[in-house]
C-alpha atoms as a PDB file:
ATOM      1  CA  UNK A   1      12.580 -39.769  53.794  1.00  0.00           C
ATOM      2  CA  UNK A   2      13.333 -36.426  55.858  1.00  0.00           C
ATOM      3  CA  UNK A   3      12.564 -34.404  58.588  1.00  0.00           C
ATOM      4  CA  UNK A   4      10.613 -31.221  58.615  1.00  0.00           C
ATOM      5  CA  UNK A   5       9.303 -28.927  61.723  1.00  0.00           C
ATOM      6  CA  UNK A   6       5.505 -28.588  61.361  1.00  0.00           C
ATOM      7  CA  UNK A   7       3.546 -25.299  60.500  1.00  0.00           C
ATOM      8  CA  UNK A   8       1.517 -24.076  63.688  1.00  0.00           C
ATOM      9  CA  UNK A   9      -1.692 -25.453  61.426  1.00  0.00           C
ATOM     10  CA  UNK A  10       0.043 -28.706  61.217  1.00  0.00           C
ATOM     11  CA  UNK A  11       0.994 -28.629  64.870  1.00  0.00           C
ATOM     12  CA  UNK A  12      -2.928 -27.788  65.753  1.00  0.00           C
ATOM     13  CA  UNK A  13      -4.168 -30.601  63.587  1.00  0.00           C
ATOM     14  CA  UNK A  14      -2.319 -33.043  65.312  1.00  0.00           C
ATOM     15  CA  UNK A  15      -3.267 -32.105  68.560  1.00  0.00           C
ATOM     16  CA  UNK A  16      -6.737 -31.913  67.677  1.00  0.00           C
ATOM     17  CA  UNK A  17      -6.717 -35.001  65.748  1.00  0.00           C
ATOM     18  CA  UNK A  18      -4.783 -37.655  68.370  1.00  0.00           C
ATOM     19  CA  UNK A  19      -6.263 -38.761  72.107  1.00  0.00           C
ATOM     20  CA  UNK A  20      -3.214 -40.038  73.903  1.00  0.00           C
ATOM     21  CA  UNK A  21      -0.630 -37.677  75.345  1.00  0.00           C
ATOM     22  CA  UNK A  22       2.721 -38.790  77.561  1.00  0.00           C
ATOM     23  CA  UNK A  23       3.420 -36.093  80.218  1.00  0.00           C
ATOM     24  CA  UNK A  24       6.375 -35.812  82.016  1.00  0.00           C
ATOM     25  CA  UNK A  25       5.826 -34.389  85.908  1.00  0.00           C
ATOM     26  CA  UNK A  26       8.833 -33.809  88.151  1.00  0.00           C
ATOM     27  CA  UNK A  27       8.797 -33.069  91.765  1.00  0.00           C
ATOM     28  CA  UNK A  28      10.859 -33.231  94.575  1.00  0.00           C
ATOM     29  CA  UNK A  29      13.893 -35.487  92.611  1.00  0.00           C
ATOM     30  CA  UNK A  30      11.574 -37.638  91.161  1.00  0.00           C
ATOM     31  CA  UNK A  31      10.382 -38.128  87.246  1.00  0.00           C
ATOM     32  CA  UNK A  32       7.060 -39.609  86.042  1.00  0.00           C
ATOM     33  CA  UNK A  33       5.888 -39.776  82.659  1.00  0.00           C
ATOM     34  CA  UNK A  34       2.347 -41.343  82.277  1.00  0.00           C
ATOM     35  CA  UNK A  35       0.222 -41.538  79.032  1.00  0.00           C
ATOM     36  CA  UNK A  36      -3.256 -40.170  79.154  1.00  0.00           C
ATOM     37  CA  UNK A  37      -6.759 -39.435  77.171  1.00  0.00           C
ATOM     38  CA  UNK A  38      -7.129 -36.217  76.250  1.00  0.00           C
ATOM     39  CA  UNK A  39      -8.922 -32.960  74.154  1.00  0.00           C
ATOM     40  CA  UNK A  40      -6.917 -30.166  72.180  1.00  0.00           C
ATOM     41  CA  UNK A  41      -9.918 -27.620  73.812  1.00  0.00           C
ATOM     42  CA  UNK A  42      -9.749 -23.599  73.742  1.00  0.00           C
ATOM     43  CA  UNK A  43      -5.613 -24.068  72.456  1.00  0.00           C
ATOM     44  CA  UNK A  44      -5.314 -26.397  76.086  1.00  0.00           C
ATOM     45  CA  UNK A  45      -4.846 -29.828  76.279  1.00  0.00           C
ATOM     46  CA  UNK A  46      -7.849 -31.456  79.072  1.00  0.00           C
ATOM     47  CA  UNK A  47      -8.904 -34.285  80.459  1.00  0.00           C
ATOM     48  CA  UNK A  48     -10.575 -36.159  83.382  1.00  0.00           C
ATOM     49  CA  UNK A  49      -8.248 -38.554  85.497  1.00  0.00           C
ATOM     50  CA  UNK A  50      -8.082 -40.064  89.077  1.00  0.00           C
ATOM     51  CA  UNK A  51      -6.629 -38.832  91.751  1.00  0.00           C
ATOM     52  CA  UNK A  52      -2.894 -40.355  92.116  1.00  0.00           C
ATOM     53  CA  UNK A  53       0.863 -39.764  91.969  1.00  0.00           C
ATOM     54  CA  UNK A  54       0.661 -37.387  88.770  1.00  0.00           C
ATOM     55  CA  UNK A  55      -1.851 -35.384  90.314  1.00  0.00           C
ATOM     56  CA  UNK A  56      -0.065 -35.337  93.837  1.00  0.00           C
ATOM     57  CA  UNK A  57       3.245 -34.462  91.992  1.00  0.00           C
ATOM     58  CA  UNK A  58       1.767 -31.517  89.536  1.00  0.00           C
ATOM     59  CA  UNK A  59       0.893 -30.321  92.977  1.00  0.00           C
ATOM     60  CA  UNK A  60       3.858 -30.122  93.897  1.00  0.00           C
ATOM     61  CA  UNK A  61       5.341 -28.712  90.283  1.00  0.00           C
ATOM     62  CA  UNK A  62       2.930 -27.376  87.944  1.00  0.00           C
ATOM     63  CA  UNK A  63       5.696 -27.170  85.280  1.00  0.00           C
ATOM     64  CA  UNK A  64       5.381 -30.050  82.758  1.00  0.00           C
ATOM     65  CA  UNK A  65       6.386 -31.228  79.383  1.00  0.00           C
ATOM     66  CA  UNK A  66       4.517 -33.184  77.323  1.00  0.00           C
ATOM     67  CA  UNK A  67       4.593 -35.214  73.748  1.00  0.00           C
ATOM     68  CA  UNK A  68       2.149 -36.365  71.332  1.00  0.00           C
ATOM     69  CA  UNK A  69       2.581 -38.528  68.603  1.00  0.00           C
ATOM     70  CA  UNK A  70       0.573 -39.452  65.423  1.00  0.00           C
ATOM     71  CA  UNK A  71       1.579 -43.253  64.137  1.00  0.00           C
ATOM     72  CA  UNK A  72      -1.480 -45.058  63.905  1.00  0.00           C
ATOM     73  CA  UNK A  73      -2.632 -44.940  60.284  1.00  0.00           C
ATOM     74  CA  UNK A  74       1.663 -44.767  58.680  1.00  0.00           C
ATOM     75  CA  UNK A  75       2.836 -46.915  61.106  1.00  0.00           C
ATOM     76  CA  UNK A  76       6.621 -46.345  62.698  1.00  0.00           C
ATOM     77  CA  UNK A  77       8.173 -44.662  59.366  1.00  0.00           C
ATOM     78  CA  UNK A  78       6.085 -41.954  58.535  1.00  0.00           C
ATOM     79  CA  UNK A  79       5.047 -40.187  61.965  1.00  0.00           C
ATOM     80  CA  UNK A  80       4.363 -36.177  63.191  1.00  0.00           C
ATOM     81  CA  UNK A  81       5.067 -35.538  67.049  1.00  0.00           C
ATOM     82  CA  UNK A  82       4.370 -32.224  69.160  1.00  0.00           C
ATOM     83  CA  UNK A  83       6.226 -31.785  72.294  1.00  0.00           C
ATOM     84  CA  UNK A  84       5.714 -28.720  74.570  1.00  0.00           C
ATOM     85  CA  UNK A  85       5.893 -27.401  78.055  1.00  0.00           C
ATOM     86  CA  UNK A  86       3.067 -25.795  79.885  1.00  0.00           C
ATOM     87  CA  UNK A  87       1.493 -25.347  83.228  1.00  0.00           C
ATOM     88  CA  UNK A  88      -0.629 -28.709  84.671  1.00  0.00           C
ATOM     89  CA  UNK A  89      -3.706 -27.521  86.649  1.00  0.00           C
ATOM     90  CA  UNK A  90      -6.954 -28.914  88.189  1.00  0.00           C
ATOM     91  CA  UNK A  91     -10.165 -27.519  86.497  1.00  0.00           C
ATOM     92  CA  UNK A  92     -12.729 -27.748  90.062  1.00  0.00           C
ATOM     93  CA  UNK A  93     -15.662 -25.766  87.939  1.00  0.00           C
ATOM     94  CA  UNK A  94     -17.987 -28.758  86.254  1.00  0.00           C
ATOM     95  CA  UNK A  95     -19.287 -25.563  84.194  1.00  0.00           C
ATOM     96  CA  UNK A  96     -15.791 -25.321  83.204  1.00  0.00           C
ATOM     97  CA  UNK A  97     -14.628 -28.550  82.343  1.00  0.00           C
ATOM     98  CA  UNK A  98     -17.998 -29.605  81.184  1.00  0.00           C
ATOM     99  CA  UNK A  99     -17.248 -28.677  77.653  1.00  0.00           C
ATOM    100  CA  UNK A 100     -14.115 -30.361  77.149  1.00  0.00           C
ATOM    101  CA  UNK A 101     -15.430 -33.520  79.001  1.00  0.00           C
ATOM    102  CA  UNK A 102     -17.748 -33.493  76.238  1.00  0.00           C
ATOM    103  CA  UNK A 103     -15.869 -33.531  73.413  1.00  0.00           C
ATOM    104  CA  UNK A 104     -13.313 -35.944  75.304  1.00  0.00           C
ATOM    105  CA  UNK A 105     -16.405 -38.150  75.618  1.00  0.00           C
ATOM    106  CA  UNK A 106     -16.886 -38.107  71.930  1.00  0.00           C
ATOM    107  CA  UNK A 107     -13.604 -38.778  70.896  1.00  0.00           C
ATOM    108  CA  UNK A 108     -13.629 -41.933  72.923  1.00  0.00           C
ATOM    109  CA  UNK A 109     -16.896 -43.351  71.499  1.00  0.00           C
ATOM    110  CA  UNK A 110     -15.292 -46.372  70.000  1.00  0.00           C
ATOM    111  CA  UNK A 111     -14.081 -47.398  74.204  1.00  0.00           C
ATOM    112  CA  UNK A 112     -15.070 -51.253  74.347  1.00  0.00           C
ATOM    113  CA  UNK A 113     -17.074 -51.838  76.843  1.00  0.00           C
ATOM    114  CA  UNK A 114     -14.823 -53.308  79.144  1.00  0.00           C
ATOM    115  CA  UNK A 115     -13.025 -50.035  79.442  1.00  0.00           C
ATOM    116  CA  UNK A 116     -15.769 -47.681  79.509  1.00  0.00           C
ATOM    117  CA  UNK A 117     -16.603 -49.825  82.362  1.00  0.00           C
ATOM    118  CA  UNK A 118     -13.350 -50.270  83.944  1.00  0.00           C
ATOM    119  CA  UNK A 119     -12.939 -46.376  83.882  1.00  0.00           C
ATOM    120  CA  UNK A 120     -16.450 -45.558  85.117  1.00  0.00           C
ATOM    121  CA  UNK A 121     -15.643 -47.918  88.347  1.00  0.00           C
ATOM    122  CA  UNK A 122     -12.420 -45.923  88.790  1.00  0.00           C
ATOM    123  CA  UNK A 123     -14.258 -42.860  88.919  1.00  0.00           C
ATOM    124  CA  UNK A 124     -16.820 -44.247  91.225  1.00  0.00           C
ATOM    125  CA  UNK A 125     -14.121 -45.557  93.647  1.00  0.00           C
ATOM    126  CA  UNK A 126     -11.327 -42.574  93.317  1.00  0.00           C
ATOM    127  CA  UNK A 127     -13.169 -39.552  92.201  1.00  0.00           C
ATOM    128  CA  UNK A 128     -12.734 -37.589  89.212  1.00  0.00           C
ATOM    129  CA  UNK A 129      -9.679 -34.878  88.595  1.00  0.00           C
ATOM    130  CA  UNK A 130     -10.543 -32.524  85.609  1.00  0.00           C
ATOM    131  CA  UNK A 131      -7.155 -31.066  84.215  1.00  0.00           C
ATOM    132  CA  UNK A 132      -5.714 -28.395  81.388  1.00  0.00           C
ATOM    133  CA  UNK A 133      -2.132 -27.891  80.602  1.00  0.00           C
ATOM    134  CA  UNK A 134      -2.002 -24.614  79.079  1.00  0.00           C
ATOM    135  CA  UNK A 135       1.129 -24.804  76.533  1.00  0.00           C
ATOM    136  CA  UNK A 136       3.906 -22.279  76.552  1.00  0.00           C
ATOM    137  CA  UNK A 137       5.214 -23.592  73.844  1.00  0.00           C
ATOM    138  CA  UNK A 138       4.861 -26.390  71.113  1.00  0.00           C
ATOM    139  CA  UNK A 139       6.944 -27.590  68.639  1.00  0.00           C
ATOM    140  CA  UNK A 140       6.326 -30.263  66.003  1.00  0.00           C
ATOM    141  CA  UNK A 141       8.417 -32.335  64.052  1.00  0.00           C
ATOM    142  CA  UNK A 142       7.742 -34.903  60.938  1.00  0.00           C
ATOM    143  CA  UNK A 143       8.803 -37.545  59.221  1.00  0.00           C
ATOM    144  CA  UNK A 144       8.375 -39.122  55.783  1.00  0.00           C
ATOM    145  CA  UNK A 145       8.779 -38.796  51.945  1.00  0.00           C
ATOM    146  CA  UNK A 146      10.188 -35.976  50.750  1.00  0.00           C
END
């Protein structure tokens, strides 16, 4: 088994491919990494969230870093991760984030109810915070048989 840096094809395949992504906000002395549902849209990651500390602190510092990893079908030995750095910002326009609600809609089709339920109620009570990060830069690594 070795390690190899992914191709920028790779790198976009994962991205487009996987729905959870960890990212990292810092503000003020403090750190926060949270995992969140998103879309690889228009070369941005998006998605819809709450209102909360990760919004209040990318407020405060638009500069994050983020980290998405691809396990589920090779389990913990074979794996392909993209980490990056971009700029975290709320998307107000519904024309704008209306497309990449959409296809962050489909790619949580298979929610159980519970959750689409759960999340619906949040959204009702809290509002809803449509975000991008645009990258500045990715970088994706492997692992696996040679």
């Amino acid at each position: 088994m070795g390690f190899r840096n992914l191709s920028a094809e790779e790198i976009d395949l994962v991205l487009d491919k996987e729905r959870i992504v960890r990212i990292a906000f810092a503000a003020d002395g403090e750190q926060f990494v949270v995992p969140v549902f998103y879309a690889w849209y228009s070369d941005t990651l998006c998605g819809l969230t709450t209102p909360g500390r990760k919004t209040a602190m990318a407020a405060r510092n638009a500069d994050v870093g983020f980290q998405v990893d691809s396990t589920v079908m090779t389990g913990p030995w074979e794996w392909a991760s993209v980490v990056g750095q971009g700029t975290f910002e709320q998307v107000t326009d519904p024309g704008e984030y209306g497309p990449f609600a959409a296809v962050l809609q489909r790619k949580l089709v298979d929610a159980p109810r519970w959750a689409a339920t759960m999340l619906q109620a949040r959204f009702e009570e809290l509002g809803v915070y449509a975000w991008r990060i645009r990258p500045a830069n990715l970088h994706g690594r492997a692992h696996g048989p040679e």
